[in-house]
Protein backbone atom coordinates (compact mmCIF):
# COMPACT_ATOMS: atom_id res chain seq x y z
CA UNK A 1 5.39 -7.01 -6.73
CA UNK A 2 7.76 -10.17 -7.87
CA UNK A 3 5.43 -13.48 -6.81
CA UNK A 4 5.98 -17.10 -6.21
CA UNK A 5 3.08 -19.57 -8.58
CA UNK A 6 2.62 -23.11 -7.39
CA UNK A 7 0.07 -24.94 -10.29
CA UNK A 8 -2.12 -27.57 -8.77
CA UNK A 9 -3.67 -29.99 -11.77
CA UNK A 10 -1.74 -27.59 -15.01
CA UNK A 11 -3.54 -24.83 -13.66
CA UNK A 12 -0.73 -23.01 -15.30
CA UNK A 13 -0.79 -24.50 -18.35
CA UNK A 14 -4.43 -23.96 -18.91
CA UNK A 15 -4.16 -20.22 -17.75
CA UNK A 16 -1.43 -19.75 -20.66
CA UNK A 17 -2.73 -21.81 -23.35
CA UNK A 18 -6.42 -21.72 -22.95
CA UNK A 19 -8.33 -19.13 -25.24
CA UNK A 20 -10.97 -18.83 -22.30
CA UNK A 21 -8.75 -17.84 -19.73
CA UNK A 22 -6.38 -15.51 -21.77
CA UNK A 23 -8.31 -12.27 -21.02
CA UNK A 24 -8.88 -12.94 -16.79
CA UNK A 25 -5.11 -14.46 -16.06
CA UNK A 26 -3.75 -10.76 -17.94
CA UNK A 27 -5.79 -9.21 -15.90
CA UNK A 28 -4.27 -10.98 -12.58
CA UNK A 29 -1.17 -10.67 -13.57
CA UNK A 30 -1.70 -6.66 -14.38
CA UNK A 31 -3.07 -5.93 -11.05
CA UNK A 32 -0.15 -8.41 -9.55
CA UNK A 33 3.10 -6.60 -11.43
CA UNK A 34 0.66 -3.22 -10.24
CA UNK A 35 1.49 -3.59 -6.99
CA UNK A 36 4.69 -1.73 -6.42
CA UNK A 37 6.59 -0.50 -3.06
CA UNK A 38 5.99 2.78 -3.93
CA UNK A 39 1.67 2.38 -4.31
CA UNK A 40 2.29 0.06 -1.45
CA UNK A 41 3.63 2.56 1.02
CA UNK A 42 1.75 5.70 -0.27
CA UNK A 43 -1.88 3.86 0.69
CA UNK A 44 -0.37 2.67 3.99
CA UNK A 45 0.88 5.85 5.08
CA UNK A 46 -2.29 7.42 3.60
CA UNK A 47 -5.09 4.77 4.76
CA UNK A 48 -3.39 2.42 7.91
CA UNK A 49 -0.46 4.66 9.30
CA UNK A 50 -3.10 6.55 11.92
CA UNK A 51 -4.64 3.27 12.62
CA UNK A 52 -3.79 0.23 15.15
CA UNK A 53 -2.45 -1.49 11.59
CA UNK A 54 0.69 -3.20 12.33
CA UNK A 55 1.31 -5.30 9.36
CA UNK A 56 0.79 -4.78 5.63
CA UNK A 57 -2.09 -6.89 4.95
CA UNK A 58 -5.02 -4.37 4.86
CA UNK A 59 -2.87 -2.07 1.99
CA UNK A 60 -2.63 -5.38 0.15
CA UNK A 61 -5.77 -6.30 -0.01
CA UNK A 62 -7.66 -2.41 -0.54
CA UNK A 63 -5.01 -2.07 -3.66
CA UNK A 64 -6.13 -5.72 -4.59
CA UNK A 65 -9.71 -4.78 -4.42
CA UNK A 66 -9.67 -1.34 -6.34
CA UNK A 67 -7.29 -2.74 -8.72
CA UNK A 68 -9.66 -5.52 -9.41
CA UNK A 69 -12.95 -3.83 -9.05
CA UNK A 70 -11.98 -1.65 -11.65
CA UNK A 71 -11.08 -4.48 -14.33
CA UNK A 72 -14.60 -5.43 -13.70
CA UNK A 73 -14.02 -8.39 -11.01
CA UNK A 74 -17.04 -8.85 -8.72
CA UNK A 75 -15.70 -8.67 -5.20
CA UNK A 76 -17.25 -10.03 -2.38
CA UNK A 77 -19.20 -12.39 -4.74
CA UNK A 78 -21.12 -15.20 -3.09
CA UNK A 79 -20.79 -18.90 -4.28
CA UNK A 80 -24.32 -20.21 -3.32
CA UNK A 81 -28.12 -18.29 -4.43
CA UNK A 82 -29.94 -19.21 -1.63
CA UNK A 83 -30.37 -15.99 1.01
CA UNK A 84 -28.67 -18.26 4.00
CA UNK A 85 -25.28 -18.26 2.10
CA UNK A 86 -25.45 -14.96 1.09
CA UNK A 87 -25.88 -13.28 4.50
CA UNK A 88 -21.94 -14.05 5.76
CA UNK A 89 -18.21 -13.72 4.04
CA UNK A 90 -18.28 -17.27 5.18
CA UNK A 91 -19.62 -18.57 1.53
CA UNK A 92 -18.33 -15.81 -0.76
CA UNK A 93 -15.34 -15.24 -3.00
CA UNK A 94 -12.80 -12.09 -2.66
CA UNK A 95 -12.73 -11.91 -6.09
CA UNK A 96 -14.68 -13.57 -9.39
CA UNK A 97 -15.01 -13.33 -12.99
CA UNK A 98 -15.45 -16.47 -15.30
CA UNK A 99 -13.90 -18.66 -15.38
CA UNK A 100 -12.05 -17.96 -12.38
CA UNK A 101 -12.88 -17.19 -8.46
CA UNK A 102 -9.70 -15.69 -6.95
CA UNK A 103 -9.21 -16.13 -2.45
CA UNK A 104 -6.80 -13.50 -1.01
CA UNK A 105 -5.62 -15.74 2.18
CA UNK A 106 -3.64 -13.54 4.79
CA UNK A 107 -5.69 -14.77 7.42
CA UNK A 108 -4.86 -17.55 10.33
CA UNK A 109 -3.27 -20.88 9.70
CA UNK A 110 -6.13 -22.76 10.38
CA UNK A 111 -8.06 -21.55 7.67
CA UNK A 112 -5.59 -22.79 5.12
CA UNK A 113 -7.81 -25.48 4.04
CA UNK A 114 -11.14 -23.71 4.23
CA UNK A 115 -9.59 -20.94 1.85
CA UNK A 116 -8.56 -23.72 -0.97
CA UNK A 117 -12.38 -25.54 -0.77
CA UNK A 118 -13.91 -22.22 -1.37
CA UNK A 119 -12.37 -21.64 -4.70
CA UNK A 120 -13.68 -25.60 -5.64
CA UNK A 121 -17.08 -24.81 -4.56
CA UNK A 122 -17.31 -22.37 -6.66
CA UNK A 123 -16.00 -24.52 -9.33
CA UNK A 124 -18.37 -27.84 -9.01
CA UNK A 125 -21.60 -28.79 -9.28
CA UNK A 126 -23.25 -28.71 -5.89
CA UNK A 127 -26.63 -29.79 -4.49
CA UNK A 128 -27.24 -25.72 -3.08
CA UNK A 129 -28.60 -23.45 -5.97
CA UNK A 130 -24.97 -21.57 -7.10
CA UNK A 131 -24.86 -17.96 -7.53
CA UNK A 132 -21.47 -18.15 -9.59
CA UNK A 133 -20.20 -21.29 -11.46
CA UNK A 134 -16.48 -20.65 -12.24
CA UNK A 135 -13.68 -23.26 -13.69
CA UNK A 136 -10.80 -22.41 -11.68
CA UNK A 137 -9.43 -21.41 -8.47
CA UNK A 138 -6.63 -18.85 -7.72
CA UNK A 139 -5.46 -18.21 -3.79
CA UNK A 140 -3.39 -15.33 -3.25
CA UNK A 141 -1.01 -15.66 -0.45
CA UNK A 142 2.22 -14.71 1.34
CA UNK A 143 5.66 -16.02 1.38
CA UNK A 144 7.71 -16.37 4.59
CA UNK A 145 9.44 -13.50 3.44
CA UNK A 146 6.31 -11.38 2.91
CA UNK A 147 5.19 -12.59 5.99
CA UNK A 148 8.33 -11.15 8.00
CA UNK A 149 9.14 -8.40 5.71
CA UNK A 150 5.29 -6.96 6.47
CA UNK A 151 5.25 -7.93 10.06
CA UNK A 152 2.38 -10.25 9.66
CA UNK A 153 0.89 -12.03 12.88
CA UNK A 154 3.06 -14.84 13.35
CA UNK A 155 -0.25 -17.42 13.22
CA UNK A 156 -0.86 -16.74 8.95
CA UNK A 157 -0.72 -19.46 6.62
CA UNK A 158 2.03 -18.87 4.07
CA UNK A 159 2.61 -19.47 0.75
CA UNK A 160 4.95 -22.34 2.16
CA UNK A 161 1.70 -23.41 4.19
CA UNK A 162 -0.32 -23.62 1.53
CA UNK A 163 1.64 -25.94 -0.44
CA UNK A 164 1.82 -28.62 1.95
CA UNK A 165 -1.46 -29.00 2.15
CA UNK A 166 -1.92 -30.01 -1.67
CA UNK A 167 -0.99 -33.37 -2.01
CA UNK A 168 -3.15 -34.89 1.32
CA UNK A 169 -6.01 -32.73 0.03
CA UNK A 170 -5.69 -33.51 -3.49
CA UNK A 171 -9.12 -35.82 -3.97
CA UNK A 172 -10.73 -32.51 -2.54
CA UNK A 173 -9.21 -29.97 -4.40
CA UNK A 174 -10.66 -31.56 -8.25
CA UNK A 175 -10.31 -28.61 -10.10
CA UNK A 176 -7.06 -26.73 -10.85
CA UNK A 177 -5.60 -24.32 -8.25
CA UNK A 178 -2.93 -21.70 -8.47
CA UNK A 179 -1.15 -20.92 -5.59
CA UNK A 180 0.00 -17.48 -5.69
CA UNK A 181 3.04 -16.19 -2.79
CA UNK A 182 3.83 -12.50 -2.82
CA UNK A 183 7.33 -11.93 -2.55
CA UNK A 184 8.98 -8.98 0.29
CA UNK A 185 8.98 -5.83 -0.95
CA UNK A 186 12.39 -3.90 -2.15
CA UNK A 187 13.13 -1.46 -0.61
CA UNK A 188 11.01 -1.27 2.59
CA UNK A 189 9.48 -3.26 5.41
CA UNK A 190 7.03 -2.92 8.18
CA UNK A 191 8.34 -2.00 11.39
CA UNK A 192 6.59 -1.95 14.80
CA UNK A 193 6.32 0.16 18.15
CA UNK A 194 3.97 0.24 20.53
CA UNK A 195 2.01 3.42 21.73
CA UNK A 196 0.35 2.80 24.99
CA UNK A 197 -1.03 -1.13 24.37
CA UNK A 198 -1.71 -0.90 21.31
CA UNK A 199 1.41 -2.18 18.29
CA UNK A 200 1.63 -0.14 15.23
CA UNK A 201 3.37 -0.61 12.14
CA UNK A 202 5.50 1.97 10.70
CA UNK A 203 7.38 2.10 7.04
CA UNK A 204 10.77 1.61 7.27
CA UNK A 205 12.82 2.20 4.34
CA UNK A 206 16.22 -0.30 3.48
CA UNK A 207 18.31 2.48 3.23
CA UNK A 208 17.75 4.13 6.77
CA UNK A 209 17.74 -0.05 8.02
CA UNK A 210 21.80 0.10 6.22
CA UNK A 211 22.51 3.36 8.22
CA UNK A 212 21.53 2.60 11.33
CA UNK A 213 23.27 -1.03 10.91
CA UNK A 214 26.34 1.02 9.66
CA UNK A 215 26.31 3.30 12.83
CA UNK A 216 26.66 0.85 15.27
C-alpha cells in the first residue's frame, strides 16, 4: 500500500540514520508495503463482507495487527503500570516495541489530538508509574483519498487533519512524530448499499467501475 510520511522534529531522519531504530522502522515499513489490494480484499470479503462493515477500516487494522503481532510488536500495550490505566484502551498503545509506540487513527475527528499525545506519553517521563517508555511516536492514518476510496464515515481525521494540527500543538508534541497517510488502493474501492437499515460495504473492482461508466 503506497503511503504519504509527514516527519515532525527529523523523525525521519532519526528513523533512517539511527542504529537504534534501524531494526523497528524495517519492520513498519514491511508490514506497510505488505498491505496489498489483493490481502486487502481477500480479508474483507472473508472477515467484514457478512457484517454491517461499510468501510475498510476494520481489514486495515486486523492485517495491521497480525502483521505486527507476528514481528513481535506488543499490541494493545498500555502506557501507564498502575491497574487504573490499564483497565481501558483509553491509556494504551495499538502497537509498541522500543523505541517506538505506533497509534492507528481511523477514528473521529475529534480525537485527532488525543491520538498524537498518546504516542508522547509514552515517550516522556511522567509522574504515573509507566508500563512502556518508548522514544518515538508513529500515527498511522488516512488520506482524503483513502478516506473516500474506502468509504470511511465522513467525521475521520485524515492524514490532511492530522497535519494541521502540528504546528499549534508543537510545545506538546516534544518528541518526534511520524505522520503516516495510507494512500487509495489500485484497483478497487468500497462501495455501499443498504439492506433493510443497515449500510454495507461491498468491493468494487476499477475495471467493472470503467464498464459501467463506458455503458452509459
Amino acid at each position: 500500500m503506497e503511503f504519504q510520511i509527514y516527519s515532525h522534529r527529523n523523525a525521519l531522519t532519526i528513523l533512517e540514520n539511527d542504529p537504534e531504530y534501524f531494526e523497528a522502522w524495517n519492520e513498519i515499513k514491511e508490514v506497510l508495503n505488505n498491505l496489498s489490494d489483493s490481502r486487502l480484499i481477500e480479508c474483507f470479503i472473508t472477515h467484514f463482507s457478512q457484517t454491517k462493515t461499510k468501510s475498510i477500516s476494520k481489514t486495515i487494522n486486523k492485517l495491521l495487527k497480525e502483521d505486527f503481532n507476528d514481528r513481535g510488536w506488543t499490541t494493545e500495550s498500555a502506557i501507564f503500570q498502575e491497574s487504573t490505566y490499564q483497565s481501558t484502551s483509553y491509556w494504551r498503545l495499538d502497537m509498541a516495541k522500543m523505541p517506538i509506540s505506533i497509534e492507528v487513527a481511523f477514528n473521529h475527528a475529534s480525537a485527532i489530538a488525543w491520538n498524537l499525545l498518546k504516542p508522547v506519553l509514552a515517550s516522556e517521563l511522567n509522574h504515573v508509574e509507566k508500563a512502556i517508555q518508548t522514544k518515538m511516536g508513529i500515527i498511522i492514518c488516512a488520506t482524503q483519498g483513502l478516506k473516500s476510496a474506502g468509504n470511511f464515515d465522513n467525521a475521520i481525521g485524515t492524514y490532511e487533519k492530522f497535519l494541521l494540527h502540528l504546528r499549534p500543538m508543537m510545545n506538546q508534541l516534544s518528541v518526534p512524530l511520524l505522520i503516516i497517510g495510507l494512500e487509495a488502493p489500485k484497483t478497487f474501492v468500497i462501495s455501499e448499499k443498504k439492506i433493510g437499515s443497515n449500510k454495507i460495504g461491498e468491493i468494487l473492482m476499477n475495471e467493472d467501475i470503467e464498464n459501467l461508466t463506458n455503458s452509459i
